[in-house]
PDB file of N, CA and C in Angstrom:
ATOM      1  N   UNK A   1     -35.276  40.995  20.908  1.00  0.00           N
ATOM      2  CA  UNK A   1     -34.416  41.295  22.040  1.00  0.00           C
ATOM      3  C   UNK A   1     -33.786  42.677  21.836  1.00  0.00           C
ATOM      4  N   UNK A   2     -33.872  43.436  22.610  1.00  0.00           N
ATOM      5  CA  UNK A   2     -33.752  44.999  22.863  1.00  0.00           C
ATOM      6  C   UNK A   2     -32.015  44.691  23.234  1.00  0.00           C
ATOM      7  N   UNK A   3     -31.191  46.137  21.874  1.00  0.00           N
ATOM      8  CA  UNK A   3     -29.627  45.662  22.483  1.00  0.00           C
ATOM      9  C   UNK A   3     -29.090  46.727  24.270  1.00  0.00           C
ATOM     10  N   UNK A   4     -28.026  46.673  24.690  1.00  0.00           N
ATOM     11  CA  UNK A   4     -27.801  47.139  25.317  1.00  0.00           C
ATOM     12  C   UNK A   4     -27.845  48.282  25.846  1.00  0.00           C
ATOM     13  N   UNK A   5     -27.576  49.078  24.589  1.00  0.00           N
ATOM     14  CA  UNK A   5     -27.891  50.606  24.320  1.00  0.00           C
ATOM     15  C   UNK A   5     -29.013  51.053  24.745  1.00  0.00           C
ATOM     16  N   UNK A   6     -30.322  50.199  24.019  1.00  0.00           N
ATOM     17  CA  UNK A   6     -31.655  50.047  24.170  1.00  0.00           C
ATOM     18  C   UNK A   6     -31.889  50.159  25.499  1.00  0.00           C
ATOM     19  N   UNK A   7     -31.493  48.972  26.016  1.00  0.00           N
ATOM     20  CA  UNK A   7     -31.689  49.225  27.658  1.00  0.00           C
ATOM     21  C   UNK A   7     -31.183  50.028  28.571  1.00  0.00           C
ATOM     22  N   UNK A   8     -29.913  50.664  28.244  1.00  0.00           N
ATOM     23  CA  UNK A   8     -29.389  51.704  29.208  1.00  0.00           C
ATOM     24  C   UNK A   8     -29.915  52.970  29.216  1.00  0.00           C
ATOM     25  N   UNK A   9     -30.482  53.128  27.723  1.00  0.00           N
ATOM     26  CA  UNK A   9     -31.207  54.199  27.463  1.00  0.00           C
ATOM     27  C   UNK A   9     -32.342  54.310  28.170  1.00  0.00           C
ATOM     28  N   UNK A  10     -33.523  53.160  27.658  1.00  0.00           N
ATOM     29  CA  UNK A  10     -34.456  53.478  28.539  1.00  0.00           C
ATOM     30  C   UNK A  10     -34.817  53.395  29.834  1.00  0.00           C
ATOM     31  N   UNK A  11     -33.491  52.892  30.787  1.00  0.00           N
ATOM     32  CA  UNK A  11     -33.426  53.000  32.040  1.00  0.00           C
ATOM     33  C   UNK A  11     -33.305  54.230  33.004  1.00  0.00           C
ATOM     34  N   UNK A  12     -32.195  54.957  31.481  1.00  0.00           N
ATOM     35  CA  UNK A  12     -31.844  56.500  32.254  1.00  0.00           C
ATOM     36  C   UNK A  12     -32.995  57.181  32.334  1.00  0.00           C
ATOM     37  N   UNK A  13     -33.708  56.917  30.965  1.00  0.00           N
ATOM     38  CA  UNK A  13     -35.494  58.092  30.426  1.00  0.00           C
ATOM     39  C   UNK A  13     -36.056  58.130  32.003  1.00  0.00           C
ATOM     40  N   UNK A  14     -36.177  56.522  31.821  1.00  0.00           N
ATOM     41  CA  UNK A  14     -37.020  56.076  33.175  1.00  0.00           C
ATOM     42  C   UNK A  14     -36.712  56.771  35.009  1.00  0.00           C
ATOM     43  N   UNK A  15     -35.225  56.285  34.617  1.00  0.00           N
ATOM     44  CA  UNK A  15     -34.984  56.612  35.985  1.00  0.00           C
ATOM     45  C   UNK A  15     -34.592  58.109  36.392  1.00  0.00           C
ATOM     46  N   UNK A  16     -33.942  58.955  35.570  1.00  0.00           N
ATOM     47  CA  UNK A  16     -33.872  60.063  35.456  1.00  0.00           C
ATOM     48  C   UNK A  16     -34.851  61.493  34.897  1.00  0.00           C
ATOM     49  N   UNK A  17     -35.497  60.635  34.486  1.00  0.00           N
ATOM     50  CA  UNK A  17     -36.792  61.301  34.325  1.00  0.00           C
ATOM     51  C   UNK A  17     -36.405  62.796  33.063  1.00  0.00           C
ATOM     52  N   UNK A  18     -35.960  62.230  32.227  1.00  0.00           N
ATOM     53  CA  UNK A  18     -35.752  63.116  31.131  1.00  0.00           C
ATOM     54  C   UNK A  18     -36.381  62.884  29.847  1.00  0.00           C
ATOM     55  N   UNK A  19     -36.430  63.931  29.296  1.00  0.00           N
ATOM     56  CA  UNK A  19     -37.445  63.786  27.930  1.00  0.00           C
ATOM     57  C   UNK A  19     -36.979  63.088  26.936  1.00  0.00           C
ATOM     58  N   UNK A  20     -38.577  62.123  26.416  1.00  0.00           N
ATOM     59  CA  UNK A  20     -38.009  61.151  25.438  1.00  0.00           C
ATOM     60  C   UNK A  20     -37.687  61.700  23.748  1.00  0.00           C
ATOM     61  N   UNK A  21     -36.469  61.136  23.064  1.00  0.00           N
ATOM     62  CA  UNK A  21     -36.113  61.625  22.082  1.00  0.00           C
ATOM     63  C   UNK A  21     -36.919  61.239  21.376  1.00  0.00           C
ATOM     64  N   UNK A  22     -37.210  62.248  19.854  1.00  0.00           N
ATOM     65  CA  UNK A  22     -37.993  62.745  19.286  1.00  0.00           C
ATOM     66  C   UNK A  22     -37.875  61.534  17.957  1.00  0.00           C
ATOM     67  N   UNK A  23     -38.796  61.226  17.326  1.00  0.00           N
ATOM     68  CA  UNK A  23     -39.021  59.721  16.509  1.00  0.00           C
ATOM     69  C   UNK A  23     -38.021  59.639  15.711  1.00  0.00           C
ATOM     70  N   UNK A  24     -37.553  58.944  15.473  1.00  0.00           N
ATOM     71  CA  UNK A  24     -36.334  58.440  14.180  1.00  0.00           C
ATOM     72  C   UNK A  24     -34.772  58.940  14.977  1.00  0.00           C
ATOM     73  N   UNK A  25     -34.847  59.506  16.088  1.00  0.00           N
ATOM     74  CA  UNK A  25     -33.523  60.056  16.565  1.00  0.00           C
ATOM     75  C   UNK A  25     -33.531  58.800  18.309  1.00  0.00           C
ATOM     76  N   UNK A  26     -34.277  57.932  18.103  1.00  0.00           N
ATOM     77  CA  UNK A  26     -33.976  57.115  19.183  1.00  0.00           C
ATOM     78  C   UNK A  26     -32.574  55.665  19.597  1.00  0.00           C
ATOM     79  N   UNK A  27     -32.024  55.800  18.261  1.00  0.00           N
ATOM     80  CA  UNK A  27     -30.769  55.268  18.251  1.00  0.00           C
ATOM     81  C   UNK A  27     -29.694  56.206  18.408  1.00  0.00           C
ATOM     82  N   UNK A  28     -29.762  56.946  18.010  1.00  0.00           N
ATOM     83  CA  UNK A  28     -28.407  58.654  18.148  1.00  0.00           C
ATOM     84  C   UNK A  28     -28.401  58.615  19.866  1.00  0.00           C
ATOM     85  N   UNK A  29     -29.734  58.827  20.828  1.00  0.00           N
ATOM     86  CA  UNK A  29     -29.990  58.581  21.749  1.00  0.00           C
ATOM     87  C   UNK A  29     -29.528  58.202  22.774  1.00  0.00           C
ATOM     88  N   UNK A  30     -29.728  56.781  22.434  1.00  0.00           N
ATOM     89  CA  UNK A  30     -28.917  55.873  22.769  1.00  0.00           C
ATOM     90  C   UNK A  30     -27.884  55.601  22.858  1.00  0.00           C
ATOM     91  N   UNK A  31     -27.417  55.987  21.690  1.00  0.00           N
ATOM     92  CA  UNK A  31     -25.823  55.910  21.639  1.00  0.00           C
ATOM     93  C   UNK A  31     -25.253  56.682  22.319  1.00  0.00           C
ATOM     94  N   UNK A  32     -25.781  58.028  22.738  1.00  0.00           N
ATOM     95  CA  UNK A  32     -25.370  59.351  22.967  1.00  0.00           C
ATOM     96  C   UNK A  32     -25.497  58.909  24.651  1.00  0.00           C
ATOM     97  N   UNK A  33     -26.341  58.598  25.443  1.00  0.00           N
ATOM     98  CA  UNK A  33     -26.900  58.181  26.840  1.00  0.00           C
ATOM     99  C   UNK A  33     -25.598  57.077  27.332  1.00  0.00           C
ATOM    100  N   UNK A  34     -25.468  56.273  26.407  1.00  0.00           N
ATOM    101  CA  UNK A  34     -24.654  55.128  27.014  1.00  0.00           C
ATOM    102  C   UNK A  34     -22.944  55.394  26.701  1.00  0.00           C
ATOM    103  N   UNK A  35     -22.672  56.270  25.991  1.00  0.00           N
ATOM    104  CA  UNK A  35     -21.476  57.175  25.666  1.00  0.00           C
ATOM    105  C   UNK A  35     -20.918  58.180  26.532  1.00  0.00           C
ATOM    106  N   UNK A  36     -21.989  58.768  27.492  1.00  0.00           N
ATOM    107  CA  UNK A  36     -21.756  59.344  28.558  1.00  0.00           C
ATOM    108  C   UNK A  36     -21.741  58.744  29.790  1.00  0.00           C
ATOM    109  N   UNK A  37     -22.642  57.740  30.026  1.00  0.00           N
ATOM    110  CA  UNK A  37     -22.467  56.928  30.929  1.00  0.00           C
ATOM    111  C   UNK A  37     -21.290  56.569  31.478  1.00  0.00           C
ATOM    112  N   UNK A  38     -20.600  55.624  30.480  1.00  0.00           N
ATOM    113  CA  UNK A  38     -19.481  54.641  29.831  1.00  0.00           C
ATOM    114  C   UNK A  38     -18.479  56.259  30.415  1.00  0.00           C
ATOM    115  N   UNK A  39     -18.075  56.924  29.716  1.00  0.00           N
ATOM    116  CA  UNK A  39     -17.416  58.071  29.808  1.00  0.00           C
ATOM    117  C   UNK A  39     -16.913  58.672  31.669  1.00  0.00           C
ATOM    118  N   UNK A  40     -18.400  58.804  31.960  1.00  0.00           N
ATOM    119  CA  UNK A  40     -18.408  59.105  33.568  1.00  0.00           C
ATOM    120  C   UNK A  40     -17.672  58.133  34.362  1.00  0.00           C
ATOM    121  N   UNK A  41     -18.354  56.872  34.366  1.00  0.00           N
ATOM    122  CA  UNK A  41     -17.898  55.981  35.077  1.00  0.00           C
ATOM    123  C   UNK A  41     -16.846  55.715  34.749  1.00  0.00           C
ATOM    124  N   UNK A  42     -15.724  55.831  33.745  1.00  0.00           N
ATOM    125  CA  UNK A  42     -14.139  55.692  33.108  1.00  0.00           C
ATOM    126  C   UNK A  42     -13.530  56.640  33.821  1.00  0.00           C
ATOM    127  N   UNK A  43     -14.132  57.680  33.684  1.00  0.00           N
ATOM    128  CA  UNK A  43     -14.051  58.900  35.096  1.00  0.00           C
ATOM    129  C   UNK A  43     -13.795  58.924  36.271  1.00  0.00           C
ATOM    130  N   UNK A  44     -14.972  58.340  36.763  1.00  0.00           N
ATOM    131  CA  UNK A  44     -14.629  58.226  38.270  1.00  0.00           C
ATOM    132  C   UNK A  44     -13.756  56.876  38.691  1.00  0.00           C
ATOM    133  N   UNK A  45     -13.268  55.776  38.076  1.00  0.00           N
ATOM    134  CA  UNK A  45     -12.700  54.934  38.125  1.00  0.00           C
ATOM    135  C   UNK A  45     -11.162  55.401  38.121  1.00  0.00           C
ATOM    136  N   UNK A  46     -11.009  56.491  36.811  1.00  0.00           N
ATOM    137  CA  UNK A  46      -9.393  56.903  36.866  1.00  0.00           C
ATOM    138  C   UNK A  46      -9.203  57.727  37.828  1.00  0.00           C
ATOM    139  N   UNK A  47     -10.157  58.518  38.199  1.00  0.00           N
ATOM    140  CA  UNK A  47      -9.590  59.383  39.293  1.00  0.00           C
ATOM    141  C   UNK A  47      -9.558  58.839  40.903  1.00  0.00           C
ATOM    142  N   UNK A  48      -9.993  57.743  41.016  1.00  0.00           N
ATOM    143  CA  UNK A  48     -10.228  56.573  41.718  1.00  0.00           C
ATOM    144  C   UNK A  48      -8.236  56.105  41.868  1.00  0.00           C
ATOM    145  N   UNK A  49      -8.206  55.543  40.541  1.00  0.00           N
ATOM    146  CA  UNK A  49      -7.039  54.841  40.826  1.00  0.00           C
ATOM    147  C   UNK A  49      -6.117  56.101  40.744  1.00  0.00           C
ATOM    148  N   UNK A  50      -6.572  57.061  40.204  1.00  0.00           N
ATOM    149  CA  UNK A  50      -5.219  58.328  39.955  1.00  0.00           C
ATOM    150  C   UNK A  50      -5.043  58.502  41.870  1.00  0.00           C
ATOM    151  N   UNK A  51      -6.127  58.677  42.754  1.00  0.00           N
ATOM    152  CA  UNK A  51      -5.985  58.946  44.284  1.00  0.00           C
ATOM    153  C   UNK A  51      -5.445  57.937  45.363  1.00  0.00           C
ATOM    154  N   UNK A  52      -5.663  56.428  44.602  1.00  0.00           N
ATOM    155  CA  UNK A  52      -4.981  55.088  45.467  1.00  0.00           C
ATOM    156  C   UNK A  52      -3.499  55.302  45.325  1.00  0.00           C
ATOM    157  N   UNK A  53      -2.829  55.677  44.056  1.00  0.00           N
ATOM    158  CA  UNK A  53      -1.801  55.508  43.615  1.00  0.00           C
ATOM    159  C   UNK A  53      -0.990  56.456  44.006  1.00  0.00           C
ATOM    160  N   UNK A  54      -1.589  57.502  44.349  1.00  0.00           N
ATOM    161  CA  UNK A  54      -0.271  58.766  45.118  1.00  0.00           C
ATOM    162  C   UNK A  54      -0.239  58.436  46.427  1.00  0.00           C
ATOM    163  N   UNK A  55      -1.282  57.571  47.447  1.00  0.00           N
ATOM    164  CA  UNK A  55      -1.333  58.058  48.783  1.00  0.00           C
ATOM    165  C   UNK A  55      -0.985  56.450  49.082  1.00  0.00           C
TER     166      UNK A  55
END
């Protein structure tokens, strides 16, 4: 069973169409793909509630 990482990763490769990381660096990857993800979307969520909350 492939962990989470695993799958977010190779969803982005897939769906975003970016080049696959280079052998033995496919966990860094991963980690690195779903770290930004995670990051963005924390993103647009605070600036989300930062814009409900003044108006």
């Amino acid at each position: 069973m492939k962990s989470l990482t695993d799958i977010v990763s190779e969803s982005f490769i897939w769906g975003v169409g970016i080049t696959r990381p280079k052998a033995g660096k496919e966990r860094l990857a991963a980690y690195y793909i779903t770290g930004v993800l995670a990051a963005t979307i924390l993103g647009v969520l605070g600036a989300f509630l930062f814009v409900i909350t003044r108006f």
